[in-house]
PDB file of N, CA and C in Angstrom:
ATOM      1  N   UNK A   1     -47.502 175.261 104.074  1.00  0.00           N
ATOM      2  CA  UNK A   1     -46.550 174.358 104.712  1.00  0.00           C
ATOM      3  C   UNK A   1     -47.248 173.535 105.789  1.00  0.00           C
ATOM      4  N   UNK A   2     -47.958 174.298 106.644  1.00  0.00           N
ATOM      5  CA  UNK A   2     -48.877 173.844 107.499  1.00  0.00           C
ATOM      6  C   UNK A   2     -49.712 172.389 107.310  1.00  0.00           C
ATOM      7  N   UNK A   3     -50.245 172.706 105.974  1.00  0.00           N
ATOM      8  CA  UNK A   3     -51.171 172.102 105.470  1.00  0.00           C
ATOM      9  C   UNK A   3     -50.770 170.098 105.011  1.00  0.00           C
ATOM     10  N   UNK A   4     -49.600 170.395 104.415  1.00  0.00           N
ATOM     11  CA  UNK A   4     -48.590 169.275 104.633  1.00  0.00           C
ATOM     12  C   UNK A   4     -48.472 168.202 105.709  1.00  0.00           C
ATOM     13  N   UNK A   5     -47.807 168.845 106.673  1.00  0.00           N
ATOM     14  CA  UNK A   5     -47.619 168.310 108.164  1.00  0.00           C
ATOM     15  C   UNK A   5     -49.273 167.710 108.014  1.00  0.00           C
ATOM     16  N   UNK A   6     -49.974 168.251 108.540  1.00  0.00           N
ATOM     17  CA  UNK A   6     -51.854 167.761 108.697  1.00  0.00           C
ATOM     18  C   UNK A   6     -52.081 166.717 107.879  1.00  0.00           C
ATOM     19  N   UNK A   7     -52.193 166.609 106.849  1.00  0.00           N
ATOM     20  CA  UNK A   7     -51.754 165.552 106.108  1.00  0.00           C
ATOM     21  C   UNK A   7     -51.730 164.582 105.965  1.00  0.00           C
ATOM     22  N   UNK A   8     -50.019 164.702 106.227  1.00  0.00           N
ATOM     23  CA  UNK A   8     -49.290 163.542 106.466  1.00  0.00           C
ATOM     24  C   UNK A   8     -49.716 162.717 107.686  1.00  0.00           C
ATOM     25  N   UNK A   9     -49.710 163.887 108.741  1.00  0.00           N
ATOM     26  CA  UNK A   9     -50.297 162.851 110.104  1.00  0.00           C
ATOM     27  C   UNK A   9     -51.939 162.052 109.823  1.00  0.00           C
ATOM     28  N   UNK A  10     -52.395 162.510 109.106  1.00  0.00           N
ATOM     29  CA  UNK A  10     -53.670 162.221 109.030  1.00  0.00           C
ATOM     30  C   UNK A  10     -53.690 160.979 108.073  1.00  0.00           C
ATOM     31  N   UNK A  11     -52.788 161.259 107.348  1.00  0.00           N
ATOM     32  CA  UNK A  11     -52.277 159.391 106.365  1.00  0.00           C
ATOM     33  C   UNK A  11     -51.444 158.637 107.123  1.00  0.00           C
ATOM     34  N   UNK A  12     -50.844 159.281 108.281  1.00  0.00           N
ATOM     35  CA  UNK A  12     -50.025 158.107 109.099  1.00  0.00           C
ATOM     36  C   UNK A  12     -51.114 157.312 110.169  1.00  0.00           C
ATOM     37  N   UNK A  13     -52.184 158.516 110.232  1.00  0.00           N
ATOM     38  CA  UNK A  13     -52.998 157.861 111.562  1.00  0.00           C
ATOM     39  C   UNK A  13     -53.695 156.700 111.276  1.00  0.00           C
ATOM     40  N   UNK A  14     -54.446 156.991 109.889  1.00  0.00           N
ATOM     41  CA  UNK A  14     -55.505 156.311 109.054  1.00  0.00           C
ATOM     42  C   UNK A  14     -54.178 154.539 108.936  1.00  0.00           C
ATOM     43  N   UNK A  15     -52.657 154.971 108.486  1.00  0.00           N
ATOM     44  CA  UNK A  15     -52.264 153.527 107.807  1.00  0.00           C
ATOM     45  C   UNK A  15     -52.263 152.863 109.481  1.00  0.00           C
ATOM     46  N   UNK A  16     -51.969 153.406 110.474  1.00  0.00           N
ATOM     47  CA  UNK A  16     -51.221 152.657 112.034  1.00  0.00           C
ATOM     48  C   UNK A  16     -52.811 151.904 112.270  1.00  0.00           C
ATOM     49  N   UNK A  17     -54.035 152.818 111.791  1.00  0.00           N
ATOM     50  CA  UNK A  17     -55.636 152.144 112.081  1.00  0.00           C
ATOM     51  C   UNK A  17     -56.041 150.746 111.425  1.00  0.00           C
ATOM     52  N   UNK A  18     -54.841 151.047 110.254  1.00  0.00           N
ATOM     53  CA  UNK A  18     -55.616 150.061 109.410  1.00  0.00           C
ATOM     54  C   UNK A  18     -54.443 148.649 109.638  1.00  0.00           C
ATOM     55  N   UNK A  19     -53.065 148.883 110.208  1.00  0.00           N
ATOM     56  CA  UNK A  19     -52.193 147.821 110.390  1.00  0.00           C
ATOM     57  C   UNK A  19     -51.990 148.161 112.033  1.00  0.00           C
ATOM     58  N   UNK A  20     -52.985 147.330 112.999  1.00  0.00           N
ATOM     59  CA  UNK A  20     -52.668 147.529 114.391  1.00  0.00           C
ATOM     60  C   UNK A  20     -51.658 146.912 114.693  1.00  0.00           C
ATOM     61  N   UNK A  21     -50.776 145.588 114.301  1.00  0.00           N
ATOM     62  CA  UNK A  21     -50.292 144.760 115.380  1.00  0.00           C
ATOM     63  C   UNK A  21     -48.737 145.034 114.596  1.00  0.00           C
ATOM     64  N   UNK A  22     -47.871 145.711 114.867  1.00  0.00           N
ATOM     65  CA  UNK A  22     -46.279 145.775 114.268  1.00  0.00           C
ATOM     66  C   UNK A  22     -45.702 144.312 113.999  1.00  0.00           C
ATOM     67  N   UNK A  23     -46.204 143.358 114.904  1.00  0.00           N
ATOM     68  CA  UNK A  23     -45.753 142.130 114.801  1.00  0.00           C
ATOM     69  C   UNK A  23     -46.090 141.566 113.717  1.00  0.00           C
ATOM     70  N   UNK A  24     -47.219 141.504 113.097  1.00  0.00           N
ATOM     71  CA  UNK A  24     -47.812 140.702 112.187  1.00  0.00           C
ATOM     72  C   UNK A  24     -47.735 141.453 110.496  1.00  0.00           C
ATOM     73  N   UNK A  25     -47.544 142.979 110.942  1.00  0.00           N
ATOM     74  CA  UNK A  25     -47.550 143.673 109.947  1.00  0.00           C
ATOM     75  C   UNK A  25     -46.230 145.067 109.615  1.00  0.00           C
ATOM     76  N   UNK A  26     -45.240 144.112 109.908  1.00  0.00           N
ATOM     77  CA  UNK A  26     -43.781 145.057 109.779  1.00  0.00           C
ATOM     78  C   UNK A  26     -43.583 145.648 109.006  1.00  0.00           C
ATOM     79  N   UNK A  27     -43.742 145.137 107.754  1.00  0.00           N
ATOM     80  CA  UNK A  27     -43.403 145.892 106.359  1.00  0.00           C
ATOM     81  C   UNK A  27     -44.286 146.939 106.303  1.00  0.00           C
ATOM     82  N   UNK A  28     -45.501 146.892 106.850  1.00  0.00           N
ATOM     83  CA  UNK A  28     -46.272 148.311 106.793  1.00  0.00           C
ATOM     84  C   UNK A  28     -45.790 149.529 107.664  1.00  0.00           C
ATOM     85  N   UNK A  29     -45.519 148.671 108.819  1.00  0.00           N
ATOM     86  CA  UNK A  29     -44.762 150.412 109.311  1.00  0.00           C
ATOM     87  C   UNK A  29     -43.819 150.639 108.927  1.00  0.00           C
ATOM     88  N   UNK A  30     -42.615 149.603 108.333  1.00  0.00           N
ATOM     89  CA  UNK A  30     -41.697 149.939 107.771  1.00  0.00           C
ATOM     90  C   UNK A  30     -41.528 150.916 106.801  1.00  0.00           C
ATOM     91  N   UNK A  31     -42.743 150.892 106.260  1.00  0.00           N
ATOM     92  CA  UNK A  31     -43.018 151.056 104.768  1.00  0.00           C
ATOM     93  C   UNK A  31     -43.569 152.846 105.090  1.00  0.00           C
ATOM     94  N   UNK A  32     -44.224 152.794 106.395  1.00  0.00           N
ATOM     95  CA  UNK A  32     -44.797 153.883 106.749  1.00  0.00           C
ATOM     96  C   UNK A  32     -43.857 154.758 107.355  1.00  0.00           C
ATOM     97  N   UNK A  33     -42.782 154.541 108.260  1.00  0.00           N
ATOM     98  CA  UNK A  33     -41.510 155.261 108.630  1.00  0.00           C
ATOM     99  C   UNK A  33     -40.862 155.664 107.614  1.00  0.00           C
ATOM    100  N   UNK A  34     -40.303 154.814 106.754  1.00  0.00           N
ATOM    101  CA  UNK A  34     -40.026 155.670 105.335  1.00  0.00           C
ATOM    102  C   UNK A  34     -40.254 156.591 104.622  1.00  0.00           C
ATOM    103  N   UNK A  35     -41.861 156.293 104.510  1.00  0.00           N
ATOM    104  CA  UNK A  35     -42.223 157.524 103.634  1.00  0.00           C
ATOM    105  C   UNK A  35     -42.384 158.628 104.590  1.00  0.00           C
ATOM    106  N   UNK A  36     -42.914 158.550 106.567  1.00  0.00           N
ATOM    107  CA  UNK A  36     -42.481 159.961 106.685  1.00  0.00           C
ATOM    108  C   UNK A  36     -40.968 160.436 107.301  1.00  0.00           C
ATOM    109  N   UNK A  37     -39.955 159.631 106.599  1.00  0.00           N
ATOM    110  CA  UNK A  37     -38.543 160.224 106.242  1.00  0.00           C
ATOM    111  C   UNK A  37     -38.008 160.790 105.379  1.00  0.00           C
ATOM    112  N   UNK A  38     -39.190 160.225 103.921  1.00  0.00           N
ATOM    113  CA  UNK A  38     -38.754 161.283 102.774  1.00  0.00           C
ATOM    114  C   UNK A  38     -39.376 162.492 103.293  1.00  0.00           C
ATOM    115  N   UNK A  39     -40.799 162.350 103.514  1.00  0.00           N
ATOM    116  CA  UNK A  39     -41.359 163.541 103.419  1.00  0.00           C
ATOM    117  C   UNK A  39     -41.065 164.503 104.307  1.00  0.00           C
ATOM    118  N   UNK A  40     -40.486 164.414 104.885  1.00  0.00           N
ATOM    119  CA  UNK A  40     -39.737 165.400 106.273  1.00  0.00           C
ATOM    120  C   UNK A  40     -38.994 165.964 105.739  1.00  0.00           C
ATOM    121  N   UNK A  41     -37.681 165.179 105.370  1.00  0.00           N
ATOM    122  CA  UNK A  41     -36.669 165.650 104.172  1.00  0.00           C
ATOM    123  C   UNK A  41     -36.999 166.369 103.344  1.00  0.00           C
ATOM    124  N   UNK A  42     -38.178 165.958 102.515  1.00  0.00           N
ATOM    125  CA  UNK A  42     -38.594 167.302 101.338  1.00  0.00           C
ATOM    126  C   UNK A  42     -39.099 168.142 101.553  1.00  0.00           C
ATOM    127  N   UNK A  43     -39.772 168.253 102.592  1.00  0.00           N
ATOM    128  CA  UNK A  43     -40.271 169.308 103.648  1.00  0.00           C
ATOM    129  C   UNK A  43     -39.234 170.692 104.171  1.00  0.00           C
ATOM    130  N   UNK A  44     -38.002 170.003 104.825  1.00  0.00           N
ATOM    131  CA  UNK A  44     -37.281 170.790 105.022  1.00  0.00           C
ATOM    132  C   UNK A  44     -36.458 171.246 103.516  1.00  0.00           C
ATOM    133  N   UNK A  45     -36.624 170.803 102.552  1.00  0.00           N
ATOM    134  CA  UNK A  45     -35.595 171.272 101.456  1.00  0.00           C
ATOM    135  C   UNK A  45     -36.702 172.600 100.862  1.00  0.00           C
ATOM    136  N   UNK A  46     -37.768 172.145 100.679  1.00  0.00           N
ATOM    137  CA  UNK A  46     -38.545 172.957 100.394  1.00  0.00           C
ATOM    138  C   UNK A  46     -38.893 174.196 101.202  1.00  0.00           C
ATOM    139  N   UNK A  47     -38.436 174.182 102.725  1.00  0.00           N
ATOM    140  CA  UNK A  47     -38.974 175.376 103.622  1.00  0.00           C
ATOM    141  C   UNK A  47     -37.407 175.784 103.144  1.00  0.00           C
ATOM    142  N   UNK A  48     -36.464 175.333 103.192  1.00  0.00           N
ATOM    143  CA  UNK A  48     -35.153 175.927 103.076  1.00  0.00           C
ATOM    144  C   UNK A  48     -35.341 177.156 102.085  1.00  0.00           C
ATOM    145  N   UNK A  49     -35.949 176.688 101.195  1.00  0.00           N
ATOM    146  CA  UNK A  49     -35.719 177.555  99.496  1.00  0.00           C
ATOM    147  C   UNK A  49     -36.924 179.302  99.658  1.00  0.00           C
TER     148      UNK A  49
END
């Protein structure tokens, strides 16, 4: 489970490195808040079980 979380932060850190300015590049964090909203979500469905 652990291993997950690490991860993910480590693909969120790498996309925020590679799109610095929110202004110029919205759809990427957009795009990046999303996916860690699914993955939280499936995270918890999966620790649930």
């Amino acid at each position: 489970m652990k291993n997950y979380w690490v991860l993910s932060l480590i693909i969120g850190l790498i996309v925020l490195f590679f799109f610095p300015e929110p202004e110029t590049n919205f759809l990427s964090y957009f795009l990046t808040a999303i996916f860690f909203i699914v993955l939280t979500i499936m995270l918890f469905k999966k620790f649930k079980k």
